[in-house]
Protein backbone atom coordinates (compact mmCIF):
# COMPACT_ATOMS: atom_id res chain seq x y z
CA UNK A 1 -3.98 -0.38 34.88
CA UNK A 2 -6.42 -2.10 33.04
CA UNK A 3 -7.87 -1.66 29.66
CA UNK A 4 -10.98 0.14 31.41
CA UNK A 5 -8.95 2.38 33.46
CA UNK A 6 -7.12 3.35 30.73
CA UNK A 7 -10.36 4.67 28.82
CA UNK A 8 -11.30 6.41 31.53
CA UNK A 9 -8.76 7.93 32.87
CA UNK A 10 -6.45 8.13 29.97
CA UNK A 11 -8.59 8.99 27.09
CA UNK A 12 -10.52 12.31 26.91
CA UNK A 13 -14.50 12.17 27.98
CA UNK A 14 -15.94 15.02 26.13
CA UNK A 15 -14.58 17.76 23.94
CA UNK A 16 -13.15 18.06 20.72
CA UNK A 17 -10.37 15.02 21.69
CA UNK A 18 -13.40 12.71 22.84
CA UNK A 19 -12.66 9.33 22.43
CA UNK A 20 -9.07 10.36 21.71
CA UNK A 21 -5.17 10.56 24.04
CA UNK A 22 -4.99 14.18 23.94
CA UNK A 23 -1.14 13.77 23.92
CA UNK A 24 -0.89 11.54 21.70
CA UNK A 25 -2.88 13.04 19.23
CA UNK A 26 -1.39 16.65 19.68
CA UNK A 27 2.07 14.60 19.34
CA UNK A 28 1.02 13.32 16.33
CA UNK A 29 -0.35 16.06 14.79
CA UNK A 30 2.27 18.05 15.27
CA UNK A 31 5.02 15.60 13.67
CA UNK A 32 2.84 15.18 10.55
CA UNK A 33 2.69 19.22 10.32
CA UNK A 34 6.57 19.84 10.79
CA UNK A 35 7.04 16.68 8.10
CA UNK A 36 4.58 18.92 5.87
CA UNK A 37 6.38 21.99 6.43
CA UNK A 38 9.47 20.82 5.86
CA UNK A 39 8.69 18.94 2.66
CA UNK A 40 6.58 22.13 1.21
CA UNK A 41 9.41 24.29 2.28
CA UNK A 42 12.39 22.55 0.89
CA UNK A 43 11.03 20.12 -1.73
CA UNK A 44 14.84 19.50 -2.82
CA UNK A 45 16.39 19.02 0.62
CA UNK A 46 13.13 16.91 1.73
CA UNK A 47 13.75 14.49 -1.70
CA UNK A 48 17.77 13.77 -1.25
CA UNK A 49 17.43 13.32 2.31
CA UNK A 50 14.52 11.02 1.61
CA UNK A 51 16.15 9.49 -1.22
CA UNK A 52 19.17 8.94 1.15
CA UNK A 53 17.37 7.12 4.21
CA UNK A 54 15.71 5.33 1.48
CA UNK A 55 18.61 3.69 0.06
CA UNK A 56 20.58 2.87 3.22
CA UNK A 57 17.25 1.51 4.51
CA UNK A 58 16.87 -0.81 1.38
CA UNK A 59 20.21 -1.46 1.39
CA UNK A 60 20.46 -2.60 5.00
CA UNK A 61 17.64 -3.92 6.21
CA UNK A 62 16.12 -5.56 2.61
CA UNK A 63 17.38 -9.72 3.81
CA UNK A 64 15.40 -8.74 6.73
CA UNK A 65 12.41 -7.52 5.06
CA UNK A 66 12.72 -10.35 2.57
CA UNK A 67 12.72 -13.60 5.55
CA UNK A 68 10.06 -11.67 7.90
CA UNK A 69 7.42 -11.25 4.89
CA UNK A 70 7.97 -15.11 4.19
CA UNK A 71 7.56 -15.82 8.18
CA UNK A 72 4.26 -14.14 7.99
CA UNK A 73 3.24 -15.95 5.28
CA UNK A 74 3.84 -19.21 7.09
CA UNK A 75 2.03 -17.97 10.40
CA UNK A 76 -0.81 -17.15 8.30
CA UNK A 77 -0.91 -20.56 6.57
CA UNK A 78 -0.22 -22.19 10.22
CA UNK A 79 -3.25 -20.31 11.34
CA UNK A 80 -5.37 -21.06 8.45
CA UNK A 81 -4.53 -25.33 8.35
CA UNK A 82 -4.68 -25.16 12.95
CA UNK A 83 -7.10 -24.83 15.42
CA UNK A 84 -6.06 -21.44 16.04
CA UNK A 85 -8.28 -20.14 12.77
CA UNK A 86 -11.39 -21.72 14.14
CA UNK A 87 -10.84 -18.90 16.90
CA UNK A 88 -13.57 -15.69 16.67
CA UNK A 89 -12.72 -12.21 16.31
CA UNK A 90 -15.33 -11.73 19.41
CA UNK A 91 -17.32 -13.32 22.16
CA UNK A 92 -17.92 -17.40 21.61
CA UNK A 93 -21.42 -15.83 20.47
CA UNK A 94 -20.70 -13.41 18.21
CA UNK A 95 -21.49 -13.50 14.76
CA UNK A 96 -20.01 -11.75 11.17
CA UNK A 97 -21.86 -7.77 10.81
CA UNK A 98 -21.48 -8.01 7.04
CA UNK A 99 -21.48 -10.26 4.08
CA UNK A 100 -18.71 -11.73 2.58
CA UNK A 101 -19.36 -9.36 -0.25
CA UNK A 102 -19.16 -6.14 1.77
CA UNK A 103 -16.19 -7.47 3.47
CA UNK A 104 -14.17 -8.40 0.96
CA UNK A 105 -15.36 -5.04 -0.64
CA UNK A 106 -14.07 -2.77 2.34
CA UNK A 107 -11.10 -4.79 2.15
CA UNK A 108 -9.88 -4.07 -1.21
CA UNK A 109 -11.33 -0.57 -1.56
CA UNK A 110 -10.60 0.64 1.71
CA UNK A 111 -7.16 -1.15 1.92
CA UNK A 112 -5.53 -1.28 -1.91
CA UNK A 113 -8.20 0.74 -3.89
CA UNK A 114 -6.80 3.78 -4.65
CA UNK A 115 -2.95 2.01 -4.83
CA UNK A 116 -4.12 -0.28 -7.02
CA UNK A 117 -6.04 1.54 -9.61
CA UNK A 118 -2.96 3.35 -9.92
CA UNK A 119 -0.52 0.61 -10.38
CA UNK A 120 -2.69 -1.80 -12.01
CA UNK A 121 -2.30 0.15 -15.38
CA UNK A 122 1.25 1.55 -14.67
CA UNK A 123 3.17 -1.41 -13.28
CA UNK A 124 2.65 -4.24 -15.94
CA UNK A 125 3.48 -0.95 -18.60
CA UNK A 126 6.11 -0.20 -16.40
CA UNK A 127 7.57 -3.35 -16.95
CA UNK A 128 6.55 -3.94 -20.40
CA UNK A 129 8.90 -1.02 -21.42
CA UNK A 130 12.51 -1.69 -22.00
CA UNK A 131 13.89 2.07 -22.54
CA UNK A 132 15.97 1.56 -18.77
CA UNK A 133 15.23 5.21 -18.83
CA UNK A 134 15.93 5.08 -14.58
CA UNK A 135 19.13 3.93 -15.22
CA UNK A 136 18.48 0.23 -14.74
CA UNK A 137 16.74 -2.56 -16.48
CA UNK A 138 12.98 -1.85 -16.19
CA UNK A 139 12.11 -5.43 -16.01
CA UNK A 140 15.46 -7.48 -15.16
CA UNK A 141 13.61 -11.29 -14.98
CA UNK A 142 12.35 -10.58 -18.72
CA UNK A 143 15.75 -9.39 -20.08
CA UNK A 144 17.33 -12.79 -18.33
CA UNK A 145 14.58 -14.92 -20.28
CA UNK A 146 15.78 -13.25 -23.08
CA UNK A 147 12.33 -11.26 -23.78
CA UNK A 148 14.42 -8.42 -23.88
CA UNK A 149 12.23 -6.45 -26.82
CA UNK A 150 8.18 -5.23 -26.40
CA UNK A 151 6.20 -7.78 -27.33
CA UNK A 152 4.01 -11.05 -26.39
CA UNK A 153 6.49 -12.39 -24.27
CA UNK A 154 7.82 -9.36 -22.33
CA UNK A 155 4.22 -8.60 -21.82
CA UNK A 156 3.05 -12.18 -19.77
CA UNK A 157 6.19 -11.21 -18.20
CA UNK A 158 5.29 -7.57 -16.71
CA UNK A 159 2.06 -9.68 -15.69
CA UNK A 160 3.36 -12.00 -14.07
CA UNK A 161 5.57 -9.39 -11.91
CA UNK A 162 2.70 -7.40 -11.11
CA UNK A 163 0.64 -10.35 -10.16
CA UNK A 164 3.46 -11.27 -8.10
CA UNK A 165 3.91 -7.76 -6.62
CA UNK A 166 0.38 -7.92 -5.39
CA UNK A 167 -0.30 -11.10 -4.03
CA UNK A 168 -0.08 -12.90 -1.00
CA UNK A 169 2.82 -11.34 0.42
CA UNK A 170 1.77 -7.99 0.92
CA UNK A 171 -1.64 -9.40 2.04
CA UNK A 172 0.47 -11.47 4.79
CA UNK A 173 1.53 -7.88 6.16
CA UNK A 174 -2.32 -6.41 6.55
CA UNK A 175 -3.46 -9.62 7.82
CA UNK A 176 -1.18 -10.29 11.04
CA UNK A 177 -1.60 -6.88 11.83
CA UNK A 178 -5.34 -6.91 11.37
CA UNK A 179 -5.57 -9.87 13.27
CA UNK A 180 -3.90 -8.73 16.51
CA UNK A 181 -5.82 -5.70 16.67
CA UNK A 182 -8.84 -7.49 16.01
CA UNK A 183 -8.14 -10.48 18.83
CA UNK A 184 -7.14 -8.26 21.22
CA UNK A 185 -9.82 -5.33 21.04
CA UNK A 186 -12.86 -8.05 20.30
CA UNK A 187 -11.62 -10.82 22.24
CA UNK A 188 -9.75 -9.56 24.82
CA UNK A 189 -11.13 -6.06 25.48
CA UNK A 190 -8.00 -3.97 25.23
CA UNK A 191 -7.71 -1.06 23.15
CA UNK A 192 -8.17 -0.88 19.41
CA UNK A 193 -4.60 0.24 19.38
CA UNK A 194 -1.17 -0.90 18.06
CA UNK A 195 -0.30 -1.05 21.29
CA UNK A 196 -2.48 -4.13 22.60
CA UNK A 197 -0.51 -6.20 20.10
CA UNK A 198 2.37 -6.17 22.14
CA UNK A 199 0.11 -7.11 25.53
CA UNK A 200 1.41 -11.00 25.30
CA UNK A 201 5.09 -9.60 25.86
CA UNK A 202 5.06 -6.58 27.90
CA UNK A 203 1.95 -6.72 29.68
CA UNK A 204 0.41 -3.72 31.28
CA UNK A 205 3.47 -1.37 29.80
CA UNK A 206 1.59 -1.36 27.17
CA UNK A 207 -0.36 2.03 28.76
CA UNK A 208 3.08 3.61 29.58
CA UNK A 209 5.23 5.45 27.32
CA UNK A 210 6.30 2.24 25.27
CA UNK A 211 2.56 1.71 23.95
CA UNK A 212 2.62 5.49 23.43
CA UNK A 213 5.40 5.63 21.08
CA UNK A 214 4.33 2.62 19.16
CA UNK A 215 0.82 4.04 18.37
CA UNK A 216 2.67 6.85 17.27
CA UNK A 217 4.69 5.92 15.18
CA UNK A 218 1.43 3.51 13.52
CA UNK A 219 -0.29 7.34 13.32
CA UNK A 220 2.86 8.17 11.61
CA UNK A 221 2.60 4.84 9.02
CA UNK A 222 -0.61 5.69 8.72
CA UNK A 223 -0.57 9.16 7.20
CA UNK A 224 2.13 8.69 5.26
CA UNK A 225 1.41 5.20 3.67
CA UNK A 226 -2.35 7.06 2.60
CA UNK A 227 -0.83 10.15 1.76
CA UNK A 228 1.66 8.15 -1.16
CA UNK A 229 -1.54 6.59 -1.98
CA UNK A 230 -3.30 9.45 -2.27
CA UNK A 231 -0.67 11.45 -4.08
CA UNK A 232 -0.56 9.14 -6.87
CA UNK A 233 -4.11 8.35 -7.14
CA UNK A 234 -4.72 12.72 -7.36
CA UNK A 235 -2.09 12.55 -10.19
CA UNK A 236 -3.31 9.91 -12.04
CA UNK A 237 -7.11 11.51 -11.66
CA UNK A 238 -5.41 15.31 -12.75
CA UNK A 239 -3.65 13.87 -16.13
CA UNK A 240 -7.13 12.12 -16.90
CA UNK A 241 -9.24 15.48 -16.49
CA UNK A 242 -6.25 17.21 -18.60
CA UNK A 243 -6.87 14.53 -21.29
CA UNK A 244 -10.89 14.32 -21.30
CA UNK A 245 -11.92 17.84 -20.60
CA UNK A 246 -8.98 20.40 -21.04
CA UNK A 247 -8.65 20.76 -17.42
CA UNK A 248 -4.94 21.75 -16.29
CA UNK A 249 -3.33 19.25 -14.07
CA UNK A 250 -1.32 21.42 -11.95
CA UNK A 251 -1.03 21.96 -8.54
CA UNK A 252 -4.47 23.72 -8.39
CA UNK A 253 -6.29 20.80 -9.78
CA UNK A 254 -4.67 18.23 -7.23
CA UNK A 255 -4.75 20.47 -4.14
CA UNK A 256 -8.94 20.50 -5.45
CA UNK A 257 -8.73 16.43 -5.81
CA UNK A 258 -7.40 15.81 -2.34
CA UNK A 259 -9.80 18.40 -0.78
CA UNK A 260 -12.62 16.47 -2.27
CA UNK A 261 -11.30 13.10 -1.80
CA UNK A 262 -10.44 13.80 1.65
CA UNK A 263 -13.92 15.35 2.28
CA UNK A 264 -15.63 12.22 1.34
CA UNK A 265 -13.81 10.06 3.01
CA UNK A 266 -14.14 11.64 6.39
CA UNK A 267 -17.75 11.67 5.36
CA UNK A 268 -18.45 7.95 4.96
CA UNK A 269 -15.99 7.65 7.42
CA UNK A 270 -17.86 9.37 10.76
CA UNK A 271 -20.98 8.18 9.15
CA UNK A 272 -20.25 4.40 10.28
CA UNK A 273 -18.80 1.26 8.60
CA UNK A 274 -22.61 0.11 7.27
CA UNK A 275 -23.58 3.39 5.86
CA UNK A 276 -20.92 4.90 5.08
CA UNK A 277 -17.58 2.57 4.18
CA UNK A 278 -19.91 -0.39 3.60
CA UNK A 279 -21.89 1.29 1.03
CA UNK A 280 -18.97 3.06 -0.90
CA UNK A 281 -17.08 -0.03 -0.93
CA UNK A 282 -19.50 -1.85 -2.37
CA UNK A 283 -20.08 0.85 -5.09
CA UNK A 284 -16.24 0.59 -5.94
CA UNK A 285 -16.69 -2.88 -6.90
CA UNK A 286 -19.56 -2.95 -8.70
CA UNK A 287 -17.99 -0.13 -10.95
CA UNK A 288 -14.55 -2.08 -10.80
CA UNK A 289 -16.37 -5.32 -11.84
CA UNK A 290 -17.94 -3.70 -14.89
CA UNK A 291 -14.73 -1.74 -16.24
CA UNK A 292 -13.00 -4.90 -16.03
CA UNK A 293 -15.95 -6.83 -17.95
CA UNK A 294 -15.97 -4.07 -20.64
CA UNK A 295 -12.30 -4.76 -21.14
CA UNK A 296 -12.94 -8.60 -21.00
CA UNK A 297 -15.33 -8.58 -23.41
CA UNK A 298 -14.13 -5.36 -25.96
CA UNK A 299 -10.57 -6.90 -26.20
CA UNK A 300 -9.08 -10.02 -27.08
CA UNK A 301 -11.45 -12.24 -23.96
CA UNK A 302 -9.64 -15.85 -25.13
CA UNK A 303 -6.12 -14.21 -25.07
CA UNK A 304 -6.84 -12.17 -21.57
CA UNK A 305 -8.49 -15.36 -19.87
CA UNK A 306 -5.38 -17.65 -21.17
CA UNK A 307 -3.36 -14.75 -19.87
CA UNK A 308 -4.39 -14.23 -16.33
CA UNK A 309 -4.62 -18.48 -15.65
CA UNK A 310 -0.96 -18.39 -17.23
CA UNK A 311 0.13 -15.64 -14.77
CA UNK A 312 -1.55 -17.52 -12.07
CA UNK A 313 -0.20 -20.77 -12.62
CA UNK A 314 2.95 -19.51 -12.91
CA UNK A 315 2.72 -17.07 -9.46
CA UNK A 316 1.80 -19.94 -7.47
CA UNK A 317 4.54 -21.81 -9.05
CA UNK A 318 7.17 -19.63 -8.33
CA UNK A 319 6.31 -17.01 -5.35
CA UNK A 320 8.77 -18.65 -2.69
CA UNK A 321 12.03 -18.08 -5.24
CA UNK A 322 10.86 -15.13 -6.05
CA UNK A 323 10.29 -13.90 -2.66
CA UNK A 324 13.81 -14.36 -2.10
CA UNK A 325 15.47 -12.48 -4.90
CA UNK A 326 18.22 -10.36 -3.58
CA UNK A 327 20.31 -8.21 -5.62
CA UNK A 328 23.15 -10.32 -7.69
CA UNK A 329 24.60 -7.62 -10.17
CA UNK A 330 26.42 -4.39 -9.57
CA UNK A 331 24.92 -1.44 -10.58
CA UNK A 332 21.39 -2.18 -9.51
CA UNK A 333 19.51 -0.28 -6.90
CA UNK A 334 19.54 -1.43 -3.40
CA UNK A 335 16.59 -3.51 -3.36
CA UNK A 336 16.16 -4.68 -6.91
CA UNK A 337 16.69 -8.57 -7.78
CA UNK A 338 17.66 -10.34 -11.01
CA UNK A 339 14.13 -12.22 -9.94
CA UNK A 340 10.94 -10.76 -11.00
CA UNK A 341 11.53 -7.22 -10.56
CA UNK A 342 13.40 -4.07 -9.60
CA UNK A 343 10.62 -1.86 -7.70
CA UNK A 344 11.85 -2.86 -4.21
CA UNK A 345 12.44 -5.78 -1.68
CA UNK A 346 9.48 -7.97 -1.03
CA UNK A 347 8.00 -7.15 -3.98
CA UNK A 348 5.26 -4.39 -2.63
CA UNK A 349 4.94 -1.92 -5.43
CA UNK A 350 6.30 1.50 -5.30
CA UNK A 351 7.51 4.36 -7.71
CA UNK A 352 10.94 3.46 -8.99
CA UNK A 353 11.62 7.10 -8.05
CA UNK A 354 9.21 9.76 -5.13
CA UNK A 355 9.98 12.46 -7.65
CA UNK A 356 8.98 10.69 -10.72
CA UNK A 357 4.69 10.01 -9.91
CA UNK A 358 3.80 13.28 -11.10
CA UNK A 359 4.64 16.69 -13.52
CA UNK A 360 4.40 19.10 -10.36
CA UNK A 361 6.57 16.52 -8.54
CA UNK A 362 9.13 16.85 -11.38
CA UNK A 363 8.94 20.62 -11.64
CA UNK A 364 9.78 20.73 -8.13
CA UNK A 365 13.22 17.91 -8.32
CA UNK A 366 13.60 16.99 -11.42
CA UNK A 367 14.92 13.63 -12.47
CA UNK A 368 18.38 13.17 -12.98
CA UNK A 369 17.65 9.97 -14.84
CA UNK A 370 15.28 12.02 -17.71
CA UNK A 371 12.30 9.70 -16.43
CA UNK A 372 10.09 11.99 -18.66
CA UNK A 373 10.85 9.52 -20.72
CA UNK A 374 9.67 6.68 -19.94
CA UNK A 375 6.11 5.01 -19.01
CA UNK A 376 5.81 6.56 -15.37
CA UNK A 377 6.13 10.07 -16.03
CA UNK A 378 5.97 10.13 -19.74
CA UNK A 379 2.67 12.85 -20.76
């Protein structure tokens, strides 16, 4: 079967599944509803089984984790230094649709945006804090340097962490996989589907049941990596209302949020990349850039500026060890490292606890560690 027989034949022509594998969608869909179900049903059950696959997943598979996130970075920096990066995305002919701007804008607000404005406050505070209220060192590579106390120190420290926690490595993961998705849908006219990236090793099984599972499961990855996103973003956006304007943050005001959210982005979304993603991405920087320049300039500028080249220097300095931190000490989580921190293996930033990112989430399991406590949770 080729990639043109597939489309016809295997996709639907008209319809409300145009465009779209009616079984794999209904497949889909239906997972993600008995996932939703079962979570809203039994919030409890859903968190310690969770919480269980979590740990033995961390605990098991983190070495693995650690060396494939460094072997991505290395095929990226192979690509970048070879002739294999002077390759286009696209016919010999082709040239970019948008700006450098608007790209790099759709990347970071369409990719990180909402994950970021989260954890760009709550992560270096996160580590900045030394009450251990989870049970475990909040910031282990600090305590080691002996910044064990808020202040100056501890605080390049938590930078330096969360610089490290969302640089290159986690960018090595987006770019591989946007890369084979873009070479083979734009250069070699398969699908736009996880599927074509495994074309080089199993050929045309890739429109058989193997390619079907494995765009599954990326539907799957999908929902569930922007619905974490999402969550957090919604709670972050709830507390704020609470605190400017009175307005409760309960589960009312969030189920509101991600109505709204969710309405706009399928807006912008079936409106097209240049009018719709394009233009909103754009937006999002602009806003980002002045935030950022109001804090530059309203705060201490010479101390922030020798801060962030300080955090840099020492980043590039030190990402390889880092990368490789594996736990050393008893008593840590699966996952954390005596290195720079304690969130998780590879370093990709994530709530020290699922039922800790919100006060509905902690209504509905609370904590045994009394998180409420501490920086992530505290009101």
């Amino acid at each position: 079967m080729t990639s043109t027989d597939y489309m016809v034949t295997e996709l639907s022509q008209k319809g409300l599944f145009q465009g779209m594998h009616k079984g794999m969608t209904l497949t889909s869909a239906a997972l993600v509803l008995a996932f939703v179900l079962f979570t809203g049903l039994g919030p409890q059950l859903a968190g310690e089984i969770f919480g269980t696959a979590r740990t033995w997943i961390e605990s098991t598979f983190s070495g693995y984790y650690l060396v494939t996130v460094m072997l991505l970075m290395a095929v990226c920096a192979f690509i970048v230094v070879s002739r294999f990066g002077s390759i286009r995305l696209g016919s010999d002919d082709s040239r970019p649709e948008f700006s450098n701007f608007a790209w790099f804008s759709m990347l970071f607000s369409a990719g990180i945006g909402i994950g970021i404005l989260f954890f760009g406050v709550a992560e270096p505070v996160f580590y900045l804090d030394d009450s251990g209220a989870f049970g475990y060192p909040n910031n282990p590579h600090a305590d080691m340097a002996g910044a064990t106390a808020i202040g100056h120190e501890r605080a390049i420290d938590a930078l330096r962490v969360s610089v490290f926690h969302w640089g290159l490595h986690g960018w090595a993961i987006y770019v591989i996989v946007g890369m084979s998705l873009a070479y083979f849908a734009y250069r070699r006219g398969l699908p736009l589907a996880l599927r074509s990236a495994l074309y080089p090793f199993i050929g045309e099984r890739i429109y058989g049941p193997i390619g079907h599972l494995v765009d599954i499961l990326g539907v799957l990855g999908c929902v569930f990596g922007v619905a974490t996103s999402l969550g957090l973003g919604v709670s972050q956006m709830a507390v704020g209302l609470q605190r400017l304007v009175g307005i409760s943050d309960g589960l009312d005001t969030q189920l509101i949020l991600i109505a709204g959210i969710s309405l706009i982005s399928i807006l912008s979304a079936v409106s097209g990349v240049q009018k719709g993603i394009k233009i909103i991405s754009e937006l999002n920087i602009w806003v980002s850039v002045l935030v950022v320049g109001a804090f530059l300039l309203g705060g201490p500028t010479l101390w922030l500026v020798q801060a962030f080249g300080a955090t840099l220097l020492d980043y590039a300095a030190n990402f390889i060890p880092w990368a490789f931190g594996m736990p050393t000490s008893p008593g840590r989580p699966p996952g954390s490292r005596p290195g720079p921190s304690s969130t998780g293996a590879g370093g990709w930033p994530g709530p020290p606890s699922s039922a800790c990112s919100s006060r509905a989430s902690r209504e509905a399991a609370p904590c045994a560690n009394s998180c409420s406590a501490c920086c992530w949770c505290r009101p």
